[in-house]
Structures are given as structure tokens and as C-alpha cells.
Protein backbone atom coordinates (compact mmCIF):
# COMPACT_ATOMS: atom_id res chain seq x y z
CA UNK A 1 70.68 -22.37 2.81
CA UNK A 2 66.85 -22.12 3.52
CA UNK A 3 64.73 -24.39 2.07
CA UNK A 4 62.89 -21.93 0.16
CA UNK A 5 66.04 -21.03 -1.04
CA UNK A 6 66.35 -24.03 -2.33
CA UNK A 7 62.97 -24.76 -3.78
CA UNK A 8 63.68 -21.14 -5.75
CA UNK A 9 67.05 -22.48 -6.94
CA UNK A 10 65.36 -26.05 -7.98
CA UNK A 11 62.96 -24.64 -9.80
CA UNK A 12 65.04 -22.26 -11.26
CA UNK A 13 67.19 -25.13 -12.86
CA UNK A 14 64.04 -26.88 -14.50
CA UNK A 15 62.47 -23.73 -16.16
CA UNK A 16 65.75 -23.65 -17.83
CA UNK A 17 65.85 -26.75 -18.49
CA UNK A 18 62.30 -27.15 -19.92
CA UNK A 19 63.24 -23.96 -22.12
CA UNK A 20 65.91 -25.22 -23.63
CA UNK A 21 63.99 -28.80 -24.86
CA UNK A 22 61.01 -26.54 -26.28
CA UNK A 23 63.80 -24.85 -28.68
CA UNK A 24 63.48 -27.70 -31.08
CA UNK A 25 59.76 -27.32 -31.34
CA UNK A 26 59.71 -23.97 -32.38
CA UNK A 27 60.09 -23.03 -36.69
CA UNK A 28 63.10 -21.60 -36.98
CA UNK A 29 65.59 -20.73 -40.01
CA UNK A 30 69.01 -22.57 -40.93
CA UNK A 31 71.97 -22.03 -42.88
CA UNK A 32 73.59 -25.27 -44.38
CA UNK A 33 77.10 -25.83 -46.18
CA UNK A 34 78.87 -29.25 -47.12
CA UNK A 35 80.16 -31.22 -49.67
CA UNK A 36 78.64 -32.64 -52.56
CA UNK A 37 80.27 -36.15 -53.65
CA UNK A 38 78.57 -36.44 -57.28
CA UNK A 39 78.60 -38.97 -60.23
CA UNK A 40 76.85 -39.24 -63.48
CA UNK A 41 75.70 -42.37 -65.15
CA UNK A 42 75.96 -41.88 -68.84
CA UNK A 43 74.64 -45.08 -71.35
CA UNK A 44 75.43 -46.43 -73.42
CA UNK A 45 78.85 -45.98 -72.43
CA UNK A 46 81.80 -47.74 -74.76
CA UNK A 47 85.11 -45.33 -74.40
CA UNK A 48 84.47 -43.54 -70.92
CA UNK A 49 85.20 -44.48 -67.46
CA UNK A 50 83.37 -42.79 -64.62
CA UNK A 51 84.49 -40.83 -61.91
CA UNK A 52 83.41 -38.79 -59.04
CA UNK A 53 83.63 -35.56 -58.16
CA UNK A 54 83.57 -33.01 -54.81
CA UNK A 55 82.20 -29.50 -54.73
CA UNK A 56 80.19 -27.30 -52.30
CA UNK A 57 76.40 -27.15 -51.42
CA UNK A 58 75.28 -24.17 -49.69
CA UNK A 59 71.35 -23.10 -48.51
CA UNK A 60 68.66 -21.78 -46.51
CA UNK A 61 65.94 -23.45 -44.67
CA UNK A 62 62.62 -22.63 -42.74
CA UNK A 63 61.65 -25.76 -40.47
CA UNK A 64 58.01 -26.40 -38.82
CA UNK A 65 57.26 -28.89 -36.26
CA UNK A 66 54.76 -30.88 -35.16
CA UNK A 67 55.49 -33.27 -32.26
CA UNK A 68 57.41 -36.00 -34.69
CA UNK A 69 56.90 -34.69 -37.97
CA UNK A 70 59.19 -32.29 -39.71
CA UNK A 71 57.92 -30.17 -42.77
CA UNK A 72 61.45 -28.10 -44.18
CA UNK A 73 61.33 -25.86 -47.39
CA UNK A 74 64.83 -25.52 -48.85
CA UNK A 75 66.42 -23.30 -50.91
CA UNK A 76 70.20 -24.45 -52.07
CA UNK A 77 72.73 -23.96 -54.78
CA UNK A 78 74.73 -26.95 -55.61
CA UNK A 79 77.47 -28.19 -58.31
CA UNK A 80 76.67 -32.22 -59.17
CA UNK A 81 77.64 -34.25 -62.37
CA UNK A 82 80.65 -36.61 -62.56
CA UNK A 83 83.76 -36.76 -64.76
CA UNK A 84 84.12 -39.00 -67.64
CA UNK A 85 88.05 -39.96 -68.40
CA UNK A 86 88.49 -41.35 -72.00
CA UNK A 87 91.61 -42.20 -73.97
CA UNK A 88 91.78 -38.85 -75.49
CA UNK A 89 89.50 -36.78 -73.78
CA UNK A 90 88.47 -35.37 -69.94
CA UNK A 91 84.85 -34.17 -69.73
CA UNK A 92 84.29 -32.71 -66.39
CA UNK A 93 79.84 -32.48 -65.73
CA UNK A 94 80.06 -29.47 -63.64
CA UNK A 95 75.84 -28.99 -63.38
CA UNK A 96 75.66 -25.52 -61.07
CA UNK A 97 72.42 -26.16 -59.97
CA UNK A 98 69.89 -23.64 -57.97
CA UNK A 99 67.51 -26.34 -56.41
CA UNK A 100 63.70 -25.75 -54.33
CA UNK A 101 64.03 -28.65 -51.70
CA UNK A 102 60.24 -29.25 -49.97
CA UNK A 103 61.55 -31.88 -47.39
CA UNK A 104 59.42 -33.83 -44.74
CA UNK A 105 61.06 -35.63 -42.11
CA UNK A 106 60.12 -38.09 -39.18
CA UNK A 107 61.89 -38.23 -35.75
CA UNK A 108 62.70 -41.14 -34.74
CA UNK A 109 63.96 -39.98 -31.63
CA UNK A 110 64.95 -36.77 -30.17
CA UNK A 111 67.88 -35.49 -32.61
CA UNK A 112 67.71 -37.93 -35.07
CA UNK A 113 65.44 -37.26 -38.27
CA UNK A 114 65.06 -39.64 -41.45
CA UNK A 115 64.14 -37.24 -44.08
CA UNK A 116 62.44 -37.33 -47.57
CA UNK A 117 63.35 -34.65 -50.02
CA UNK A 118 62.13 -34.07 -53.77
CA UNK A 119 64.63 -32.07 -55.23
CA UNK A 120 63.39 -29.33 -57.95
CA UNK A 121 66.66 -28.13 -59.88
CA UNK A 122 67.16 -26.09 -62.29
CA UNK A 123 70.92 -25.61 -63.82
CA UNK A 124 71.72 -21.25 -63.50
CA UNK A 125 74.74 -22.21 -66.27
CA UNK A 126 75.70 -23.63 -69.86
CA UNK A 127 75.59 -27.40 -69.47
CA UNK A 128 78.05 -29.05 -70.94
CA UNK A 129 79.01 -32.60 -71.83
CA UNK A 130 79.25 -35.43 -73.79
CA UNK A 131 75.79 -34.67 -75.33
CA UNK A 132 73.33 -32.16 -75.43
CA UNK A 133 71.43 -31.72 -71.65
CA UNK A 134 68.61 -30.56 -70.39
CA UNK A 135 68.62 -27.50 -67.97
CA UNK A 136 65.41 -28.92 -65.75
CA UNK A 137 66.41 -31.93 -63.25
CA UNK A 138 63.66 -33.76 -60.97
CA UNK A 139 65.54 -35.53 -57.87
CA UNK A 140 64.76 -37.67 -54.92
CA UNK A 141 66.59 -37.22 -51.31
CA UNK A 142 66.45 -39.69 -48.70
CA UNK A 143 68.56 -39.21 -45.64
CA UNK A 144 69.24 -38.58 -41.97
CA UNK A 145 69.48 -35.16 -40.00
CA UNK A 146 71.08 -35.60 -36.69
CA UNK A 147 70.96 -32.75 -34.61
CA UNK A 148 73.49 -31.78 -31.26
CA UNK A 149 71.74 -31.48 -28.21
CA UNK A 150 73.67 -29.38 -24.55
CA UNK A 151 76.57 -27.05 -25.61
CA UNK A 152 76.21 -27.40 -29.60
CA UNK A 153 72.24 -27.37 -29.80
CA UNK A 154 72.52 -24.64 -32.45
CA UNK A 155 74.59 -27.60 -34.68
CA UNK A 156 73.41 -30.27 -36.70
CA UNK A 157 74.74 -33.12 -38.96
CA UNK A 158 72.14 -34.11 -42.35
CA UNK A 159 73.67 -37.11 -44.70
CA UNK A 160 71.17 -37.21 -48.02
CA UNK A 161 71.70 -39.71 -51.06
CA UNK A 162 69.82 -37.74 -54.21
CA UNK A 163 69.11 -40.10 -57.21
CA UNK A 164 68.50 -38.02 -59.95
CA UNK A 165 65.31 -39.46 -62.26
CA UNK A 166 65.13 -36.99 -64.88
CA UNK A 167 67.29 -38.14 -67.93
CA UNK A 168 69.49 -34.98 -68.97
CA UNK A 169 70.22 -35.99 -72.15
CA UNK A 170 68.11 -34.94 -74.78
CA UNK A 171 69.28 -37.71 -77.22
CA UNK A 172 66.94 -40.33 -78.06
CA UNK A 173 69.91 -42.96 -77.87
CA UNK A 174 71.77 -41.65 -75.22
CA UNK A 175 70.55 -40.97 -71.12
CA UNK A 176 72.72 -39.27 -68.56
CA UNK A 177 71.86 -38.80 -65.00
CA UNK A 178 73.37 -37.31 -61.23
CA UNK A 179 73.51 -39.55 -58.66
CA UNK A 180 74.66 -37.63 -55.36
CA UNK A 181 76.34 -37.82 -52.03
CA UNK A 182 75.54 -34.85 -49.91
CA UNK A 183 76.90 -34.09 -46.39
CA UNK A 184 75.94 -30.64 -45.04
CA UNK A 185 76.84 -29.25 -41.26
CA UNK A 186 73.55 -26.86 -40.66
CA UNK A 187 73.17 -23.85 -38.23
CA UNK A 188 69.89 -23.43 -36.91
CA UNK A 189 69.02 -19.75 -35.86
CA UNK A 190 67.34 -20.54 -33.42
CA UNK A 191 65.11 -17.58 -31.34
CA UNK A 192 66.49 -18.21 -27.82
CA UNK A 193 63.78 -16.26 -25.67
């Protein structure tokens, strides 16, 4: 082989390359689905014990960056709330929630993002519980987005704890809140020329 040959072939190799790390910069839209690993802290609390629960999240992204920040507006439906087992009863917080998610993220290093994310929810059906709720919830979201680099770029991995602050209960006496384990496998579209 020539060596013009080869210089075409070389630099062949690194265009590609190059093209494939610039992927990542570019705003892009992504699908995410996981599982939501929810609990609800309910006080003051004399006959029920707590448990958690599992059920689906499911969204839509848009994400913008800018060298190693990360702005991400969310759009997601989600079930949260926790079960409460007492001696004669079984009340199952099923909150189906339709949620605006305006997330901002750091890079820490190529693939790996530590994300913020205030959580707007609003619950899309009848709440029910041990005591009359609220439909609005305010949320906080802190987490990591790790994202697959070579054969599974399109991939990535995002781990958020949400701490519900909004007290659902519209007792006086009584507060209930979400807390919320969320672990989501995300497909970014991204546009590959």
C-alpha cells in the first residue's frame, strides 16, 4: 500500500472518530423508561407500617449542551406513593403523576453526569388514602446519568433520589409525603450525520 494510501485511510479513521465524540455535544431528544421504587411518609403514624412500592416511569426529553453543563427539560408520567399495612386495613398510595422535569446537570467526566432536577407534578387521577391529598406535588431530584460510549452510545443509565417537599395532606394534624427511587434506561435519538 502507498503511502498516500495510507495517509487517506488514517485520516479517514479520525474524521470518524472525531464525529462520533461531537454526537454528545449536539441537543438531541430521548425516550426514558424504568422503575419507580416509591414510599410515603405519613405522621403521625400510630396503627400503620410502611412499605414500598414498584411501578413504571416513562418520558421524553430535549437535552442542550454546553461544554460541561447540561440543561434537560423533561416531560414524564410516573406512579409514586407507598403502601400502608394496618391490622385491618391495606391502603395502597398509587399517585399517577404527569410531572414537568427542568433538569441541569454537570459532567464530571465524559459519560458521567450528576444531575439536579425540580420536579413539577401534578396527579392526572383521584388520590386516594388515608386522608384527604392534594393533587399539586413540588419535588427535588438529585442523581447521576451515566451514558455508554462505542457500540451502545445511543444508551444511557440515570439513578435519581426525588424527596418530595410538598405535604399532600390537606389536614392540619396530619402530613404525608413521596419519597422516590427512580432508575430509568434512556435512548437518546441522536441525529447521526
Amino acid at each position: 500500500m502507498n503511502l498516500n494510501l495510507r495517509l487517506l485511510l488514517l485520516l479517514v479513521i479520525v474524521s470518524i472518530g472525531a464525529q462520533a465524540q461531537t454526537v454528545y455535544m449536539k441537543p438531541h431528544l430521548g425516550l426514558r423508561a424504568g422503575l419507580n421504587i416509591s414510599s410515603s411518609t405519613y405522621s403521625p403514624n400510630f396503627i400503620y407500617s410502611l412499605k414500598r412500592q414498584s411501578h413504571p416511569n416513562l418520558g421524553v426529553f430535549y437535552r442542550i449542551r454546553n461544554q460541561k453543563w447540561v440543561f434537560q427539560p423533561e416531560v414524564q408520567l410516573s406512579v409514586r406513593g407507598g403502601t400502608f399495612k394496618g391490622e385491618l386495613e391495606v391502603v395502597r398510595n398509587n399517585f399517577n403523576y404527569a410531572s414537568f422535569v427542568p433538569v441541569v446537570g454537570y459532567i464530571l467526566t465524559e459519560g458521567l453526569t450528576f444531575e439536579v432536577a425540580p420536579e413539577f407534578s401534578y396527579a392526572v387521577n383521584n388520590l386516594r388514602s388515608v386522608v384527604p391529598l392534594r393533587k399539586n406535588e413540588f419535588s427535588m431530584g438529585t442523581g447521576l446519568r451515566f451514558d455508554f460510549m462505542d457500540m451502545a452510545e445511543d444508551f444511557s443509565l440515570n439513578l435519581r433520589y426525588i424527596h418530595g417537599f410538598t405535604n399532600l395532606s390537606t389536614s392540619k394534624t396530619e402530613s404525608l409525603y413521596n419519597r422516590t427511587l427512580q432508575v430509568s434506561v434512556i435512548y437518546n435519538l441522536y441525529k447521526k450525520k
